[in-house]
N, C-alpha and C. Protein backbone atom coordinates (compact mmCIF):
# COMPACT_ATOMS: atom_id res chain seq x y z
N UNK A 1 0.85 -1.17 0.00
CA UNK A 1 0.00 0.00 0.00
C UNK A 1 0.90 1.23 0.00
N UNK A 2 0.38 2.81 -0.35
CA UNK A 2 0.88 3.81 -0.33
C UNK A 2 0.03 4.95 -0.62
N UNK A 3 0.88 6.11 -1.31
CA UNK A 3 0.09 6.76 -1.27
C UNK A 3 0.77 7.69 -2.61
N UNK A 4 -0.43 8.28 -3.35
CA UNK A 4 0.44 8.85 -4.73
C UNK A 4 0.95 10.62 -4.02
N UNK A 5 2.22 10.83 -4.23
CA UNK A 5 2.67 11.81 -4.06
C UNK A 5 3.85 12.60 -5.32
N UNK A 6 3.09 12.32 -6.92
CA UNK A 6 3.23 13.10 -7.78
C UNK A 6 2.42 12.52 -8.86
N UNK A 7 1.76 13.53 -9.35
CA UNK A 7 0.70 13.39 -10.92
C UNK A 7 0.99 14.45 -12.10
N UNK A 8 1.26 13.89 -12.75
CA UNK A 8 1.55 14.90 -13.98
C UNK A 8 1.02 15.29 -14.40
N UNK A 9 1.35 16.71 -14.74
CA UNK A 9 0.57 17.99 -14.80
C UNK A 9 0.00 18.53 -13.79
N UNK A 10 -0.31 18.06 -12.72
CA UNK A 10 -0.61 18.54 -11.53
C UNK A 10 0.11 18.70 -10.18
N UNK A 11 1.36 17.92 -10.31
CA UNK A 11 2.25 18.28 -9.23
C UNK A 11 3.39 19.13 -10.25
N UNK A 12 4.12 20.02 -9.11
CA UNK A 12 5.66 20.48 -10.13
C UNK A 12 6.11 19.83 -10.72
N UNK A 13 6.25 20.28 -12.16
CA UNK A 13 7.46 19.31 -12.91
C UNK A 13 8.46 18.50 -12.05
N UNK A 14 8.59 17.28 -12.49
CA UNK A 14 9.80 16.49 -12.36
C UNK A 14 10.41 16.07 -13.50
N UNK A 15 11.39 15.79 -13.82
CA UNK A 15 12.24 15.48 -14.94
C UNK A 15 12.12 13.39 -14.75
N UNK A 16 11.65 13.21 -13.75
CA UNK A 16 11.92 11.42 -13.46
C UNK A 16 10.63 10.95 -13.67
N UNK A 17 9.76 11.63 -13.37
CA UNK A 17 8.54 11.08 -13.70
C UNK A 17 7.97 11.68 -15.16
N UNK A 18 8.31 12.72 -15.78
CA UNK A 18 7.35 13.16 -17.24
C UNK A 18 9.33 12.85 -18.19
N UNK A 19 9.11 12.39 -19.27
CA UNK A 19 10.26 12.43 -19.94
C UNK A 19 9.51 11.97 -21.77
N UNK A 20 9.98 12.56 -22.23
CA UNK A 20 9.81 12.66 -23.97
C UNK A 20 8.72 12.08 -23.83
N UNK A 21 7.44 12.54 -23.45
CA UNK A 21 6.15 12.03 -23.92
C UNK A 21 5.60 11.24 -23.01
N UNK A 22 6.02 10.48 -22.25
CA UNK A 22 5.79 9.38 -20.88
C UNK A 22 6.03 9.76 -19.82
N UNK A 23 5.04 9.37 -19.75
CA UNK A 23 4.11 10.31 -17.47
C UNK A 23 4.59 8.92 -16.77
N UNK A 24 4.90 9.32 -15.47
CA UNK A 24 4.40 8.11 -14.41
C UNK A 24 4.18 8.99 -13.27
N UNK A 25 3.24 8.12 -12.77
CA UNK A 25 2.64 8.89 -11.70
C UNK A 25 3.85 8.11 -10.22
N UNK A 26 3.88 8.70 -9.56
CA UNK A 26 4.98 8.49 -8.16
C UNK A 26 4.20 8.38 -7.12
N UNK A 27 4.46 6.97 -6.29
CA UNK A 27 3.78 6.58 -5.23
C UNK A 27 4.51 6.48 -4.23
N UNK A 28 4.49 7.01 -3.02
CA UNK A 28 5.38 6.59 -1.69
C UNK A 28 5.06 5.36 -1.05
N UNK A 29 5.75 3.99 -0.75
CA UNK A 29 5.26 3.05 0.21
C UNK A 29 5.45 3.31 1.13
N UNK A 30 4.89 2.67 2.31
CA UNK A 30 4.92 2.50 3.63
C UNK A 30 6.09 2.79 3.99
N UNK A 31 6.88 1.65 3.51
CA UNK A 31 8.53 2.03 4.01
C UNK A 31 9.57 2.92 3.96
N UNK A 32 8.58 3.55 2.85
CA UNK A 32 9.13 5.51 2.40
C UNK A 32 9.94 5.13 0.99
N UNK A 33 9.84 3.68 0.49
CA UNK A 33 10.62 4.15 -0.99
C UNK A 33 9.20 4.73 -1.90
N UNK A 34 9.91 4.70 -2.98
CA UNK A 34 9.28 5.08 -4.28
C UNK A 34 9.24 4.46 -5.21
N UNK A 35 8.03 4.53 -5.55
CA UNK A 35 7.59 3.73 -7.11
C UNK A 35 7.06 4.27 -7.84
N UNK A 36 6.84 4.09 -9.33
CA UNK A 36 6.39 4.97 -10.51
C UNK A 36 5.70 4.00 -10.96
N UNK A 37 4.03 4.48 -11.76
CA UNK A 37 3.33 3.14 -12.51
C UNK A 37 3.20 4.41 -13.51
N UNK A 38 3.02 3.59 -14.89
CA UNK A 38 3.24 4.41 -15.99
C UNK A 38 1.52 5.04 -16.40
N UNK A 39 1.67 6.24 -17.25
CA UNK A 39 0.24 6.56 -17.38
C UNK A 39 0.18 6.28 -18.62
N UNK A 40 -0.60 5.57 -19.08
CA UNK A 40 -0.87 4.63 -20.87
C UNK A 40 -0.99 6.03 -21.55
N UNK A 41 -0.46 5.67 -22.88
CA UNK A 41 -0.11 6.62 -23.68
C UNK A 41 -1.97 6.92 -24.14
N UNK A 42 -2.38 5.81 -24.78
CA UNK A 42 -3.25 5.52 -25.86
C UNK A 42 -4.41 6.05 -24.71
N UNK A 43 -4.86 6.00 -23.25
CA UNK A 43 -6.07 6.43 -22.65
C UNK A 43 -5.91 7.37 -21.72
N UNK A 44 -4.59 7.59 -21.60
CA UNK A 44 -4.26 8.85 -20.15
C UNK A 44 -4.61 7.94 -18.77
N UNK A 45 -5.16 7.45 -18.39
CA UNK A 45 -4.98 6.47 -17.35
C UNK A 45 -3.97 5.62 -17.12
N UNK A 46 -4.19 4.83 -15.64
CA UNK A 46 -3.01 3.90 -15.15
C UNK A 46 -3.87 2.82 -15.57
N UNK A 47 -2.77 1.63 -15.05
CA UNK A 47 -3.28 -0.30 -15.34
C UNK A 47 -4.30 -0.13 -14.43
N UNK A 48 -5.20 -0.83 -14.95
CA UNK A 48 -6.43 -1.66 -14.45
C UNK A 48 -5.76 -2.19 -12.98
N UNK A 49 -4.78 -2.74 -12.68
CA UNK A 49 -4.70 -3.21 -11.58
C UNK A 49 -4.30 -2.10 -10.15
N UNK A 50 -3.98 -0.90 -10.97
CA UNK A 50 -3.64 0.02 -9.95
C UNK A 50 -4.88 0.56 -9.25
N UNK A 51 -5.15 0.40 -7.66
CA UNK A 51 -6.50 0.57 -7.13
C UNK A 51 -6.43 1.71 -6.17
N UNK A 52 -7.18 2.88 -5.99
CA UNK A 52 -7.15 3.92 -5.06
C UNK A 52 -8.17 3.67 -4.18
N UNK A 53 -7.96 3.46 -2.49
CA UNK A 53 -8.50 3.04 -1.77
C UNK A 53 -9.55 4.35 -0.88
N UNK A 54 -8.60 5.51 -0.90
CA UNK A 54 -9.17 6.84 -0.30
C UNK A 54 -8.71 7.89 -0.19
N UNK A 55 -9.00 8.71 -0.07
CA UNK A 55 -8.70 10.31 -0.55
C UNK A 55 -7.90 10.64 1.39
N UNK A 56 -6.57 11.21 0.87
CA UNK A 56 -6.34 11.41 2.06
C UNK A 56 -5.53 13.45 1.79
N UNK A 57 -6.23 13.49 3.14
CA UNK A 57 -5.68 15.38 2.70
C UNK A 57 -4.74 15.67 3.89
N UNK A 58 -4.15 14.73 4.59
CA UNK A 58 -2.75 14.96 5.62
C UNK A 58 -1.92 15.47 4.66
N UNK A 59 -1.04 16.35 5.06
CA UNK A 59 0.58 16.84 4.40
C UNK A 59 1.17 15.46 4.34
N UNK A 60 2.21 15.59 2.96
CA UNK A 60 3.19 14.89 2.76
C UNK A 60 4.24 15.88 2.09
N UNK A 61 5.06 14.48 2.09
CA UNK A 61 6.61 14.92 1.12
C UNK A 61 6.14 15.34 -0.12
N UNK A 62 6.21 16.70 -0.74
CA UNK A 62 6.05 16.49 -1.93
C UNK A 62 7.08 16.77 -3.02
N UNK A 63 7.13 16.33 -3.99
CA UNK A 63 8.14 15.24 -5.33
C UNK A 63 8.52 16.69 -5.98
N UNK A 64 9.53 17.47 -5.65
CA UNK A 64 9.64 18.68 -6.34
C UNK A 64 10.71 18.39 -8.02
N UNK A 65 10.92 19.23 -8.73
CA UNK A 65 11.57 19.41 -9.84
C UNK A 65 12.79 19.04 -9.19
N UNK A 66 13.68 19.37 -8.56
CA UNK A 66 15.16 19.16 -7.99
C UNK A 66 15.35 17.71 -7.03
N UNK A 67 14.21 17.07 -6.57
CA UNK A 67 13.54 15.89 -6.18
C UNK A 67 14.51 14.59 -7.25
N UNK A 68 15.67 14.27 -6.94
CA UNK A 68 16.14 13.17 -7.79
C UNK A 68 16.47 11.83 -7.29
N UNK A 69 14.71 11.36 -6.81
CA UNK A 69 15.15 9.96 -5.71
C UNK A 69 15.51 8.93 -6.62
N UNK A 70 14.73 8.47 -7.43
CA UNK A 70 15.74 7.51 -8.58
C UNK A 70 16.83 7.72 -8.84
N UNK A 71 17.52 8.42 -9.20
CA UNK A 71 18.73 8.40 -9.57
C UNK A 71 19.95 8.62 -8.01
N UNK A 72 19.58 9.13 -7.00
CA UNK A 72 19.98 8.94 -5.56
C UNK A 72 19.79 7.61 -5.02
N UNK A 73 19.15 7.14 -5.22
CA UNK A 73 18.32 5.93 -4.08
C UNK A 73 18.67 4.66 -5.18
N UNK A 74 18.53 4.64 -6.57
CA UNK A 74 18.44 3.67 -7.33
C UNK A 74 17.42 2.55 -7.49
N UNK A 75 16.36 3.63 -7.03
CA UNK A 75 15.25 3.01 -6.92
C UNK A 75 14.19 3.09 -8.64
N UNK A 76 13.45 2.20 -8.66
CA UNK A 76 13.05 1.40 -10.29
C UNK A 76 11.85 1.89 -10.60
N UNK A 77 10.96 1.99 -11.62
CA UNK A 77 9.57 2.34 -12.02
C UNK A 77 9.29 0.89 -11.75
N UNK A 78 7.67 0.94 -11.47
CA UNK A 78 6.98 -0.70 -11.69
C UNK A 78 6.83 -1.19 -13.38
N UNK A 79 6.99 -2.69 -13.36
CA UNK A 79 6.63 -2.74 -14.58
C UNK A 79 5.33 -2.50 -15.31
C-alpha cells in the first residue's frame, strides 16, 4: 500500500517522472521508498490493476523538480 505523491501535470514538474512524452505517476510506500506506474499513452490512465483506496488530505513529502530519488536511491519504475 501507499500513497500517490506526484501526478503529472498537476504536481511540479519532475524530470523522473514526465520524460519525452511518458508520465508516471509516483507513489510513496509505507517504508518511504518510491515507485512509478506508468500513465498509458493511448487512454491517459493507469493499469487496471492500480487501485485507489481513499482520498487522504494529511501533508506529505512532496516530489519537487530538484527531487532526484531515482537516480539517488536507485530506486526502479513498476513494470
Amino acid at each position: 500500500m501507499g500513497r500517490v505523491v506526484y501526478v503529472p501535470g498537476v504536481s511540479p514538474f519532475n524530470p523522473e517522472f514526465e520524460y519525452n512524452g511518458m508520465r508516471w505517476v509516483g507513489i510513496r510506500l509505507e517504508d518511504r521508498s518510491l515507485v512509478a506506474t506508468p500513465v498509458l499513452l493511448a487512454t491517459g490512465s493507469l493499469k487496471p490493476k492500480v487501485q485507489f483506496l481513499e482520498r487522504d488530505a494529511s501533508p506529505n513529502d512532496e516530489i519537487t523538480e530538484t527531487s532526484r530519488e531515482f537516480e539517488r536511491d536507485g530506486e526502479g519504475f513498476s513494470p
